[in-house]
C-alpha atoms as a PDB file:
ATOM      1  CA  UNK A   1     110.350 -29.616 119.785  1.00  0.00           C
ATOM      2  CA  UNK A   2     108.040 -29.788 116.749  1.00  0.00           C
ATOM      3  CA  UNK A   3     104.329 -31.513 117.570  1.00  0.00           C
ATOM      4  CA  UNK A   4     102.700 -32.958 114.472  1.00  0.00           C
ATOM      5  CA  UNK A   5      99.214 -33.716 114.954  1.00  0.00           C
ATOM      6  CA  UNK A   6      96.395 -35.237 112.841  1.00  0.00           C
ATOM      7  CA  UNK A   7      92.961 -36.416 113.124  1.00  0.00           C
ATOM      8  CA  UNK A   8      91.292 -39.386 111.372  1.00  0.00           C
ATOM      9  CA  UNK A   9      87.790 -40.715 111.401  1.00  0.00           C
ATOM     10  CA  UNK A  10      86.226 -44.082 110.595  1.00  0.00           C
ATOM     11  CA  UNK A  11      83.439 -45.599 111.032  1.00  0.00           C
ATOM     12  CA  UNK A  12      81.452 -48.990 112.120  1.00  0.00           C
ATOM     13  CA  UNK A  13      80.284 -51.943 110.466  1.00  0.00           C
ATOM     14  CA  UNK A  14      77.909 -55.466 110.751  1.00  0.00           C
ATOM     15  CA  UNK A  15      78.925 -58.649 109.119  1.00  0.00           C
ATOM     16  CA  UNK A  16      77.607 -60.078 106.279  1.00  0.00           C
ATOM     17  CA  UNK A  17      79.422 -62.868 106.458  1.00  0.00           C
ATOM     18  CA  UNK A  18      82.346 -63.732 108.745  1.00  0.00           C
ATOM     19  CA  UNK A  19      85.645 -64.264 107.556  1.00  0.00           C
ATOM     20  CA  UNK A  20      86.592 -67.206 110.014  1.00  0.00           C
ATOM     21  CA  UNK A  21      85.626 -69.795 108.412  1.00  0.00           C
ATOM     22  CA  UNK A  22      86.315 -69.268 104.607  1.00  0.00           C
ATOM     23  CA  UNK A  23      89.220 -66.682 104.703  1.00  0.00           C
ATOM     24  CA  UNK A  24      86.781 -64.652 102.880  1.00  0.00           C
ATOM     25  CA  UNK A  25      84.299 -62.228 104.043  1.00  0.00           C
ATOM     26  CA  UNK A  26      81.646 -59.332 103.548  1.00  0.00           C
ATOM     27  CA  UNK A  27      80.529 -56.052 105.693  1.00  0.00           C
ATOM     28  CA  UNK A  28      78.029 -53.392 105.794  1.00  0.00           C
ATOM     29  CA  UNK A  29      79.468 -50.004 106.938  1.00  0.00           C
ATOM     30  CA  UNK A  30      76.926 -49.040 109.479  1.00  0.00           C
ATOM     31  CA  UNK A  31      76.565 -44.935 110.604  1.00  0.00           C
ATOM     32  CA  UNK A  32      78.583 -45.623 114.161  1.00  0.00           C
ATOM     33  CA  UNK A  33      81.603 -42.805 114.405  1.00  0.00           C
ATOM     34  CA  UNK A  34      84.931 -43.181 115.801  1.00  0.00           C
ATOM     35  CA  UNK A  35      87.396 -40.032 116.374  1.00  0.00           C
ATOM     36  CA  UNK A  36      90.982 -40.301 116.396  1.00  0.00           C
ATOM     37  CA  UNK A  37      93.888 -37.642 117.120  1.00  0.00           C
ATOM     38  CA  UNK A  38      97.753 -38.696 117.473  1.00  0.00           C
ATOM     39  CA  UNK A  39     100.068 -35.913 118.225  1.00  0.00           C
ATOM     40  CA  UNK A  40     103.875 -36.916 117.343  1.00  0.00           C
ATOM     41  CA  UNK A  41     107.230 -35.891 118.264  1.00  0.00           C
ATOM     42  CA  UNK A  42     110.210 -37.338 117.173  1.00  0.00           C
ATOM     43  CA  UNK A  43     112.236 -38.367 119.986  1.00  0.00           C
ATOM     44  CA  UNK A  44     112.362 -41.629 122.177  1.00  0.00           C
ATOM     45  CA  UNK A  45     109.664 -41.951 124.815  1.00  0.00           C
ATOM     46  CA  UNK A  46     106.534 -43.234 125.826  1.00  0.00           C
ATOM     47  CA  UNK A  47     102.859 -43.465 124.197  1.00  0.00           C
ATOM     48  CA  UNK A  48     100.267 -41.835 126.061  1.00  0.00           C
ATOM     49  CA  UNK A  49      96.647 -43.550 125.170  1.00  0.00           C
ATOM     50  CA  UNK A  50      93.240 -41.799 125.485  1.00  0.00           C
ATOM     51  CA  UNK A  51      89.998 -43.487 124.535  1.00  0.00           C
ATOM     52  CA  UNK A  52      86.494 -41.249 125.950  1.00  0.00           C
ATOM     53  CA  UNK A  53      88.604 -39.258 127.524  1.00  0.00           C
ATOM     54  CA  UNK A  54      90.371 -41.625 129.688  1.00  0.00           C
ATOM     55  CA  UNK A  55      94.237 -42.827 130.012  1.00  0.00           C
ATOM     56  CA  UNK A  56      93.552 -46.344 128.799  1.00  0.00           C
ATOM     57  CA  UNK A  57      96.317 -49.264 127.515  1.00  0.00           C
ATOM     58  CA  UNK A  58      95.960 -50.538 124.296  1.00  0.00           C
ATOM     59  CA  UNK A  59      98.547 -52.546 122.680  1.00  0.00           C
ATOM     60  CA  UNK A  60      96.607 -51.995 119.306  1.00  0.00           C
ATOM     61  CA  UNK A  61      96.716 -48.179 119.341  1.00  0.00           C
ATOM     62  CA  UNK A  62     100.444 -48.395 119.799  1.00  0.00           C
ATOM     63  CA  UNK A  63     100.991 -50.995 117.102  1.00  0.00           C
ATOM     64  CA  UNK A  64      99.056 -49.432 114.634  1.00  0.00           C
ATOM     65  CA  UNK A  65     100.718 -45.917 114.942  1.00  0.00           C
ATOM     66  CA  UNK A  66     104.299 -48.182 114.333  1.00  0.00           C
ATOM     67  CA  UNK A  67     102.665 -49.836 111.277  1.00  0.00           C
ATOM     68  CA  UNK A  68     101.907 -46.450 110.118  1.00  0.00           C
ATOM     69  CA  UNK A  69     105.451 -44.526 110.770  1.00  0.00           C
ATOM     70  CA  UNK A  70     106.894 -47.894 109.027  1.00  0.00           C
ATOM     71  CA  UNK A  71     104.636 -47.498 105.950  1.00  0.00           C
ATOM     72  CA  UNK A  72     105.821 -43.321 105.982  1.00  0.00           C
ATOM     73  CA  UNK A  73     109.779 -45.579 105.875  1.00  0.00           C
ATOM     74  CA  UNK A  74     110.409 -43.912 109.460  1.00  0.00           C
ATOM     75  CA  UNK A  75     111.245 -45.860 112.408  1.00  0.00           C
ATOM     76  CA  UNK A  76     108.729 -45.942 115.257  1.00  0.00           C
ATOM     77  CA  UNK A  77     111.270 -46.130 118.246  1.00  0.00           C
ATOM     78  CA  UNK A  78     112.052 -42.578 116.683  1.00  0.00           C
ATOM     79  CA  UNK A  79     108.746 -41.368 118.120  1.00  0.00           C
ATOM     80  CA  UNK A  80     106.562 -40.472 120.869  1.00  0.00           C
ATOM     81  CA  UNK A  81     103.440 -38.650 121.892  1.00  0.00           C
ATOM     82  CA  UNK A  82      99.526 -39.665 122.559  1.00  0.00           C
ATOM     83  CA  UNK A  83      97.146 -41.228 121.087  1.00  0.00           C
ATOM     84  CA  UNK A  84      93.506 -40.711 121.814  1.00  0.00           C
ATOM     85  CA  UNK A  85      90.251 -42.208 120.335  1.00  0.00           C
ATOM     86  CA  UNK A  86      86.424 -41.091 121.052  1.00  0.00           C
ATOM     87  CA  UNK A  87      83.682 -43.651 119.606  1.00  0.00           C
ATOM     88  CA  UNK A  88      80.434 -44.967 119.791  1.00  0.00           C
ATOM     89  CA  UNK A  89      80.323 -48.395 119.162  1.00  0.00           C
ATOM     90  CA  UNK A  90      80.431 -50.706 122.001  1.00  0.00           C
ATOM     91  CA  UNK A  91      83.395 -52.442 122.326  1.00  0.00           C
ATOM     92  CA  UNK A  92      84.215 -56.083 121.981  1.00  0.00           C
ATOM     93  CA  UNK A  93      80.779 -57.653 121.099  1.00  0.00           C
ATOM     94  CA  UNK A  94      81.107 -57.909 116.914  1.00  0.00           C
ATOM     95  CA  UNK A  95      80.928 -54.381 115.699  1.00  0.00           C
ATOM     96  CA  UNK A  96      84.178 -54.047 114.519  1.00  0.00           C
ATOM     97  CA  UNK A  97      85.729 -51.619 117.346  1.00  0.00           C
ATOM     98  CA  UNK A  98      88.967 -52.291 117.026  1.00  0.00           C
ATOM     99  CA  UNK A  99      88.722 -52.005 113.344  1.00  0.00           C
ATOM    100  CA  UNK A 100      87.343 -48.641 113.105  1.00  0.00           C
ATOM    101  CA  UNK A 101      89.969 -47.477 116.007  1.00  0.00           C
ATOM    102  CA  UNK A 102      92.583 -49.014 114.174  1.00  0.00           C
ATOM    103  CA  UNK A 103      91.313 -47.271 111.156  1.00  0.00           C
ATOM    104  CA  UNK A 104      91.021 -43.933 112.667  1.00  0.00           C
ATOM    105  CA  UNK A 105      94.289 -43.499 114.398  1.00  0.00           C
ATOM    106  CA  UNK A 106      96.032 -44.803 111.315  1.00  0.00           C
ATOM    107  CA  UNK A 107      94.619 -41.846 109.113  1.00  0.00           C
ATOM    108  CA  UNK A 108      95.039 -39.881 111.528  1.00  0.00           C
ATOM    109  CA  UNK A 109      98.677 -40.526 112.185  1.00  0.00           C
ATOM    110  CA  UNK A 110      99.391 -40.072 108.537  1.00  0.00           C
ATOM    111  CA  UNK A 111      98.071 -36.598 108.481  1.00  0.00           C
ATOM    112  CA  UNK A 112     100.065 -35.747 110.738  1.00  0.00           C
ATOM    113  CA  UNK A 113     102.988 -36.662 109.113  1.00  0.00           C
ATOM    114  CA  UNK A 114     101.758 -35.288 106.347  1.00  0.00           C
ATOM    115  CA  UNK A 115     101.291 -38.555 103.860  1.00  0.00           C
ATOM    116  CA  UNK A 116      98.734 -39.517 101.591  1.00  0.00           C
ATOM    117  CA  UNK A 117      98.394 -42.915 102.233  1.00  0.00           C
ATOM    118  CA  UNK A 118      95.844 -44.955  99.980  1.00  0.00           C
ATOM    119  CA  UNK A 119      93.228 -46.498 102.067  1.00  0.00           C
ATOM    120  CA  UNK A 120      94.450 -50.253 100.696  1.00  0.00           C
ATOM    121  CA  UNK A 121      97.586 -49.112 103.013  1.00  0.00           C
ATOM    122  CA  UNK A 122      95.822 -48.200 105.453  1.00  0.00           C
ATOM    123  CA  UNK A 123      93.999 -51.139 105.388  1.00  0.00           C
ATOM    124  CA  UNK A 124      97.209 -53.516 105.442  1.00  0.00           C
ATOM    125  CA  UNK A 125      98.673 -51.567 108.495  1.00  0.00           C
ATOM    126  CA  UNK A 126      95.288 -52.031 110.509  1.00  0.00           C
ATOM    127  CA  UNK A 127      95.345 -55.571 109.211  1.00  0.00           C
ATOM    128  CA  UNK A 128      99.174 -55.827 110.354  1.00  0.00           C
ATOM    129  CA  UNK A 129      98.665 -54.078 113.813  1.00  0.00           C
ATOM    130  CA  UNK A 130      95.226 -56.645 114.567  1.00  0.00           C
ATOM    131  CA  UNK A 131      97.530 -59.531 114.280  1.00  0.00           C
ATOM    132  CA  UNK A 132     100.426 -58.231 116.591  1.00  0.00           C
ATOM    133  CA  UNK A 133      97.994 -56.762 119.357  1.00  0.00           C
ATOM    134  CA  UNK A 134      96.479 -60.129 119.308  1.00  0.00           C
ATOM    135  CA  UNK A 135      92.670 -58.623 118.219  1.00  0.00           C
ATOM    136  CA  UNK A 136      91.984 -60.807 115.452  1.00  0.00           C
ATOM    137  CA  UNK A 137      92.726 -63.577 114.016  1.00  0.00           C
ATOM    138  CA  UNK A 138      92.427 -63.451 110.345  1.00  0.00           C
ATOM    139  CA  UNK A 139      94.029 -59.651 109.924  1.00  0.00           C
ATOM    140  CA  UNK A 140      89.977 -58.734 109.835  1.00  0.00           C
ATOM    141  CA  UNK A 141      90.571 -56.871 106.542  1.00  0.00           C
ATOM    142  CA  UNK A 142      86.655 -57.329 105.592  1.00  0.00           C
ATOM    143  CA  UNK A 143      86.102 -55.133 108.832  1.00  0.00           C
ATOM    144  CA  UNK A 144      88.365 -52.749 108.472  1.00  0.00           C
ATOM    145  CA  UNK A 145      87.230 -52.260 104.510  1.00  0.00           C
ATOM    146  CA  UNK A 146      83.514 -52.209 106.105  1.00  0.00           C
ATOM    147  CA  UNK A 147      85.188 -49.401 108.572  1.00  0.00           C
ATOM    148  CA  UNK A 148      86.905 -47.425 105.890  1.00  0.00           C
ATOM    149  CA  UNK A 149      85.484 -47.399 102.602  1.00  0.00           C
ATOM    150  CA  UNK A 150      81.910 -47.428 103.741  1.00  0.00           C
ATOM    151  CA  UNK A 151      78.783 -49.854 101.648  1.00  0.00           C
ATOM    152  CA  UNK A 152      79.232 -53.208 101.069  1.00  0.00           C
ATOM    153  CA  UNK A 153      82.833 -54.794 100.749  1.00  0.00           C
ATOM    154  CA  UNK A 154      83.694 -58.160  99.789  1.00  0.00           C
ATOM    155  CA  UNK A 155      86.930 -59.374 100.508  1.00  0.00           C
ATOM    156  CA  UNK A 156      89.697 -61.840 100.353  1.00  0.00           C
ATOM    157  CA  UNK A 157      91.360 -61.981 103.952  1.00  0.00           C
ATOM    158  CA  UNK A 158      93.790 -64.556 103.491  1.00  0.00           C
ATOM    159  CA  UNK A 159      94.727 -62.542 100.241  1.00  0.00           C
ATOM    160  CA  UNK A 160      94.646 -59.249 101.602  1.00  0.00           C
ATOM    161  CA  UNK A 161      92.476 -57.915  98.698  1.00  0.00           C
ATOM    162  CA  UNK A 162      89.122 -56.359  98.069  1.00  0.00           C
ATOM    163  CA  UNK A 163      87.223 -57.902  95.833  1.00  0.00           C
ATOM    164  CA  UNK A 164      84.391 -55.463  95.626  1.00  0.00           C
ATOM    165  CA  UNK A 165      83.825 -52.444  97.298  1.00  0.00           C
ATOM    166  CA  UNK A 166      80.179 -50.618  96.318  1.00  0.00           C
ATOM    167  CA  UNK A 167      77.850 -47.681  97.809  1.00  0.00           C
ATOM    168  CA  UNK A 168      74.498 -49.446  98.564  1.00  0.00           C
ATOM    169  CA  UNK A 169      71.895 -48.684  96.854  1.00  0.00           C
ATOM    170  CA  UNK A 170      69.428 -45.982  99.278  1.00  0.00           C
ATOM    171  CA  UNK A 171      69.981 -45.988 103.291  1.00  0.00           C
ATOM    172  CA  UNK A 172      68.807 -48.712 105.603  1.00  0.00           C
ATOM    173  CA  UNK A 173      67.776 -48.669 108.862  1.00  0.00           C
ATOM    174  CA  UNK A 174      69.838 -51.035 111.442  1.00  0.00           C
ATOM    175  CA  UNK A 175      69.022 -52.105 114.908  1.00  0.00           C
ATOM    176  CA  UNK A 176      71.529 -53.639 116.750  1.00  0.00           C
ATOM    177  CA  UNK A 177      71.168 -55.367 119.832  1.00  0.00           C
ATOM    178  CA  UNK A 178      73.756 -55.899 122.423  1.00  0.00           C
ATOM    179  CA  UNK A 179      72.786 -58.131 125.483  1.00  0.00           C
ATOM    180  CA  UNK A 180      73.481 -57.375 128.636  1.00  0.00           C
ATOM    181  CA  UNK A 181      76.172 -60.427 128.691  1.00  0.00           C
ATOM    182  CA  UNK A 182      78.571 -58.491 126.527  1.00  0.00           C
ATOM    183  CA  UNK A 183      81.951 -59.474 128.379  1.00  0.00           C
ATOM    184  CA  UNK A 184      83.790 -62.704 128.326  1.00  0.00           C
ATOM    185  CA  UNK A 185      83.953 -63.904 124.576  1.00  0.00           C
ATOM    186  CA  UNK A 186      84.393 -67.420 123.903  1.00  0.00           C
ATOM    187  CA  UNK A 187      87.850 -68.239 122.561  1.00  0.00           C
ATOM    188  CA  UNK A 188      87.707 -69.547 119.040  1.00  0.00           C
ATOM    189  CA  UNK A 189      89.048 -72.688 118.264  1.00  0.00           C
ATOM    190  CA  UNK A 190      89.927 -71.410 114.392  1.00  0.00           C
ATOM    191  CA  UNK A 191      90.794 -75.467 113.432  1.00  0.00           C
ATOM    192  CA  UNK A 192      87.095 -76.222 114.863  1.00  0.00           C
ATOM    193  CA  UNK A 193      85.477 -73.435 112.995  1.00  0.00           C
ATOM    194  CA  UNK A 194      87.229 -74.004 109.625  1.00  0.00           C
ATOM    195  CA  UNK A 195      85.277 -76.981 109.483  1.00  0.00           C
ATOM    196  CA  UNK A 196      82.499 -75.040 108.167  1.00  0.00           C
ATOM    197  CA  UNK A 197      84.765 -73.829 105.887  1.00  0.00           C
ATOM    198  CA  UNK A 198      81.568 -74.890 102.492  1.00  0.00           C
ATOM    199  CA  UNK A 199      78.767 -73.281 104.216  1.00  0.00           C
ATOM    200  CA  UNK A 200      80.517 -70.096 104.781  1.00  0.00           C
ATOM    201  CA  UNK A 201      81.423 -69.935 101.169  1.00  0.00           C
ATOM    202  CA  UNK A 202      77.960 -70.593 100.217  1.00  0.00           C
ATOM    203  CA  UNK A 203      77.024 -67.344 101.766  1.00  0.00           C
ATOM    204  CA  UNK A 204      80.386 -65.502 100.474  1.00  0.00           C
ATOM    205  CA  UNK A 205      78.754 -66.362  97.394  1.00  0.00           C
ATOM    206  CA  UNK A 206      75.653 -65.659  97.915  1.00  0.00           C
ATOM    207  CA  UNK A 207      76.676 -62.227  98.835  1.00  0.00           C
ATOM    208  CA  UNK A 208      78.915 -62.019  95.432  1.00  0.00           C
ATOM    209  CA  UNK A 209      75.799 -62.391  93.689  1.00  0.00           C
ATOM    210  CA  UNK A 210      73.589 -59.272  95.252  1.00  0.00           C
ATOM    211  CA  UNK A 211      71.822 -61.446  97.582  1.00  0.00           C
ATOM    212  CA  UNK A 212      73.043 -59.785 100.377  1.00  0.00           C
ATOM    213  CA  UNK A 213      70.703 -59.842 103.074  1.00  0.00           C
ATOM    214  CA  UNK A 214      69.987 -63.618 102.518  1.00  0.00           C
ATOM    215  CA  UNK A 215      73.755 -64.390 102.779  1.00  0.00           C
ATOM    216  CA  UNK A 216      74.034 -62.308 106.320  1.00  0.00           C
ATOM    217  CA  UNK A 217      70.858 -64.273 107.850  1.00  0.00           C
ATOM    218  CA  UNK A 218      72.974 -67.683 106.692  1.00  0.00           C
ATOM    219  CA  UNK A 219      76.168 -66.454 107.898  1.00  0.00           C
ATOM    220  CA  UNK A 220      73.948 -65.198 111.732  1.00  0.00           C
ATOM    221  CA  UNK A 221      72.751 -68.331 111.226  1.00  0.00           C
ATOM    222  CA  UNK A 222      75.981 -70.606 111.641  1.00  0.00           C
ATOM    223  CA  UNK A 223      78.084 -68.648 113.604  1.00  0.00           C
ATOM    224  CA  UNK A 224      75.075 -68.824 116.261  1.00  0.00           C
ATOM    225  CA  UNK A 225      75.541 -72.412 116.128  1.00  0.00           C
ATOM    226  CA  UNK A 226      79.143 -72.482 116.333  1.00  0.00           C
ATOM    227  CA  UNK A 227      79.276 -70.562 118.568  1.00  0.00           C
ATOM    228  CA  UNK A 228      76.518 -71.413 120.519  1.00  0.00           C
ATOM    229  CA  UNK A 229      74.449 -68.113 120.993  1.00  0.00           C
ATOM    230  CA  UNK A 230      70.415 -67.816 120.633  1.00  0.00           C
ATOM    231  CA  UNK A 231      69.097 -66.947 117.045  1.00  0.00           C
ATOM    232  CA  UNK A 232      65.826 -66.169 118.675  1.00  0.00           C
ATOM    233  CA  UNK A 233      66.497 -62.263 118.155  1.00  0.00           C
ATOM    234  CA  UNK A 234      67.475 -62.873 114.911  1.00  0.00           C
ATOM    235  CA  UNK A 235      64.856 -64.789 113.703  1.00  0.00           C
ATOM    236  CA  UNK A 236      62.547 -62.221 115.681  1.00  0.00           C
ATOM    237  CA  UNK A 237      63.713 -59.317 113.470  1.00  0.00           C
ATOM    238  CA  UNK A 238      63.206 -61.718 110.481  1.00  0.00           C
ATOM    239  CA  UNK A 239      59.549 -62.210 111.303  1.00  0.00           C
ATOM    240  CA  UNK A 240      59.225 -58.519 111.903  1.00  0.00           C
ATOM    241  CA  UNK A 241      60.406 -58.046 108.713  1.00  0.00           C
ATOM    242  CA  UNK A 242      63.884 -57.336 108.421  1.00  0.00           C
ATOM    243  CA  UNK A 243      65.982 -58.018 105.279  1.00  0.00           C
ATOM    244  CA  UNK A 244      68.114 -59.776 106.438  1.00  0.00           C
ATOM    245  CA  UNK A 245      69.797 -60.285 110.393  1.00  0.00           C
ATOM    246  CA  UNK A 246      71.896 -62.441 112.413  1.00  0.00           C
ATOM    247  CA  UNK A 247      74.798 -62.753 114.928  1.00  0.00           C
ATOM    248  CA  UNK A 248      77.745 -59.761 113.938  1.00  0.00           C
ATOM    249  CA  UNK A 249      81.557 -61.025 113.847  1.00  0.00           C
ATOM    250  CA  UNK A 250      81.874 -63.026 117.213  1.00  0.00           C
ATOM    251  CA  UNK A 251      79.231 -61.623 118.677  1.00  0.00           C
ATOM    252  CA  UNK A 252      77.193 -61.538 121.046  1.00  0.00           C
ATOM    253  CA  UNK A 253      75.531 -58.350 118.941  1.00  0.00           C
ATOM    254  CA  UNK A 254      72.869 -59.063 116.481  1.00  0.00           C
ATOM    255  CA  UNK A 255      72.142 -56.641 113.639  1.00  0.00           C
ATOM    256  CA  UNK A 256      69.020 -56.274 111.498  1.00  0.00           C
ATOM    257  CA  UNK A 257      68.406 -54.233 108.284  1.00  0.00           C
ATOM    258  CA  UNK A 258      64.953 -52.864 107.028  1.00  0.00           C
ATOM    259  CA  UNK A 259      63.996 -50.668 104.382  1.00  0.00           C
ATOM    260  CA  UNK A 260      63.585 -47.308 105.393  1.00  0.00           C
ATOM    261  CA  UNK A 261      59.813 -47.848 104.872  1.00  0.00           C
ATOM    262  CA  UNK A 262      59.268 -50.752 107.132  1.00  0.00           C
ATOM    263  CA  UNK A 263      56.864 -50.860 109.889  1.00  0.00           C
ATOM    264  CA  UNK A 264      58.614 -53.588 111.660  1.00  0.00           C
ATOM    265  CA  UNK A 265      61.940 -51.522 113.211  1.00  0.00           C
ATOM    266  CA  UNK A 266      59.322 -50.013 115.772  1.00  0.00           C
ATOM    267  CA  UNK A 267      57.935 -53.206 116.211  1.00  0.00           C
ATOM    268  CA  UNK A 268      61.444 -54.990 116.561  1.00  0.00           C
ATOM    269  CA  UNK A 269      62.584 -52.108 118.972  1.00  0.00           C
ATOM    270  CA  UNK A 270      59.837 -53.219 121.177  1.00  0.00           C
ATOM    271  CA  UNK A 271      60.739 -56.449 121.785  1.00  0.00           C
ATOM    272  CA  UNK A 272      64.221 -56.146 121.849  1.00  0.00           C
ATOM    273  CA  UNK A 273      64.418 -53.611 124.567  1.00  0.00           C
ATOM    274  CA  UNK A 274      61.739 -55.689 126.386  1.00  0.00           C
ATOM    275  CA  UNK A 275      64.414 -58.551 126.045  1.00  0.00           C
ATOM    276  CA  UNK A 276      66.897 -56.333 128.351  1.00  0.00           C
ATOM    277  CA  UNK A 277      70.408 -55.141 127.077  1.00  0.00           C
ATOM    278  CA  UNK A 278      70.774 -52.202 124.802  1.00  0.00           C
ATOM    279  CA  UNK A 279      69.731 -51.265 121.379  1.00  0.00           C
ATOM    280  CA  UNK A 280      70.924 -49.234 119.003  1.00  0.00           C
ATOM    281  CA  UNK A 281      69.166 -47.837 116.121  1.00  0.00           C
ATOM    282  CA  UNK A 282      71.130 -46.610 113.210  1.00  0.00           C
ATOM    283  CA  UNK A 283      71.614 -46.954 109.278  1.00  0.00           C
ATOM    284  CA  UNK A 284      73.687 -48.097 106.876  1.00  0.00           C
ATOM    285  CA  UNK A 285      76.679 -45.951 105.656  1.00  0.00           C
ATOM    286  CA  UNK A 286      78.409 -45.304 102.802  1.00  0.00           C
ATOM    287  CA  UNK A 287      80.795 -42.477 103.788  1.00  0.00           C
ATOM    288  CA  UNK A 288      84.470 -42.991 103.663  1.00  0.00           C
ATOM    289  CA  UNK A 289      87.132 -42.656 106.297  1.00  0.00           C
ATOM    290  CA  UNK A 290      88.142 -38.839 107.175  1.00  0.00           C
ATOM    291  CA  UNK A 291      91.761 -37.506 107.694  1.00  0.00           C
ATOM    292  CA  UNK A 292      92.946 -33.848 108.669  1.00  0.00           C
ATOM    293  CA  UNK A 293      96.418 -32.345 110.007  1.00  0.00           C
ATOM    294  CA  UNK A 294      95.874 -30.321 112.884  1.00  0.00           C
ATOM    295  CA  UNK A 295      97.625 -27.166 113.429  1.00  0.00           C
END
């Protein structure tokens, strides 16, 4: 029995401004790794998931290899084999996890069947596999652009399309913090949240026209209140001289960008970590998504 295996890599990414509310959104790709390798066979079985090294479930890792063998015009019930994932972003508190997983095991499962998919593909089966493992609501394609392609990435979610997708300008420094009370995310009433549908378009906007940082303090900014998390920390890193920060996706994480040059990230990484929860310092990225075949 023939094995085909592949490896893919992707990485992280911070909101600039959510896609929730508008259908429209913008990410930073941030310098947080994930590591995917899927080893095939083709006959009927069972998927074996990995993720750090142990046997996990994940609904998504499974869908998103059948999006993939679809895409290739195979049939996934064709197929078995396992699936495993290393990363380090924290998972389910705004940093686009599952995006970058998704991301990762989908390149990687095309190298190993030896396709060339374009990363828009790629993109539409992570968007695909988000909706049927139940991980998003909107498809997340901003995140999984941010996860992908790397730099700043507008998009059109309901649309499926990116609008713009540039390298920024120099490297950034990014702290992120993740309270301690990182479980147990509110579920989103998407009706209630639409609502806001003007404001978050303001900032899509504002982010259309280079004023990027501005539009991801605006966007922090209201989906603290609809949500109903503290923009103390956010408004700290602002006063410490950040370019721009606020709440990331649903939260509860918080990012902040400074220029490389910027006293205040020392300053900032003081009085986060005296706030409890963990911290992460990193920088922006504008690398794209890795595949390989194995073997």
């Amino acid at each position: 029995m023939t094995m085909m295996r592949g490896a893919g890599k992707a990485f992280g990414a911070v909101s600039i401004v959510n896609a929730l509310a508008g259908g429209k959104g913008a990410t930073v790709g941030v310098a947080l790794e994930t590591d995917a390798e899927v080893d095939l066979e083709e006959v009927r079985g069972n998927w074996r998931v990995e993720i750090n090294g142990e046997r996990a479930e994940s609904k998504l890792a499974v869908e998103i290899v059948a999006s993939v063998l679809r895409m290739c015009g195979e049939s996934p019930s064709e197929y078995s084999g396992t699936i495993s994932t290393r990363s380090d972003i924290p998972i389910g508190v705004g940093l686009k996890s599952s995006s970058s997983s998704s991301a990762a095991v989908a390149l990687a499962t095309s190298a190993a069947m030896g396709r060339e998919l374009s990363m828009r593909r790629v993109m539409l089966c992570s968007a695909e596999a988000s909706l049927k493992a139940g991980v998003s609501m909107t498809g997340a394609f901003d995140d999984v652009a941010g996860c992908l392609l790397g730099g700043l990435n507008i998009t059109d979610n309901d649309r499926r399309r990116v609008v713009r997708s540039t390298p920024l300008r120099g490297s950034f420094k990014v702290l992120i913090m993740v309270p301690e009370s990182s479980s147990g995310r509110l579920q989103i009433d998407l009706e209630a949240v639409r609502k806001f549908s003007s404001v978050a378009t303001a900032a899509y906007e504002m982010s259309l026209r280079g004023d990027v940082w501005n539009a991801m303090t605006m966007n922090g900014l209201l989906y603290s209140t609809i949500l109903g998390y503290d923009p103390g920390p956010a408004m700290g890193a602002l006063r410490a001289g950040a370019l721009g920060a606020g709440l990331s996706g649903r939260g509860p994480a918080v990012a902040a960008v400074f220029d490389r040059r910027s006293r205040g990230v020392a300053k900032l990484l003081d009085s986060w970590r005296a706030d409890g929860g963990r911290v992460i310092v990193t920088e922006t990225n504008n690398r794209r998504g890795e595949r390989s075949r194995i073997g």
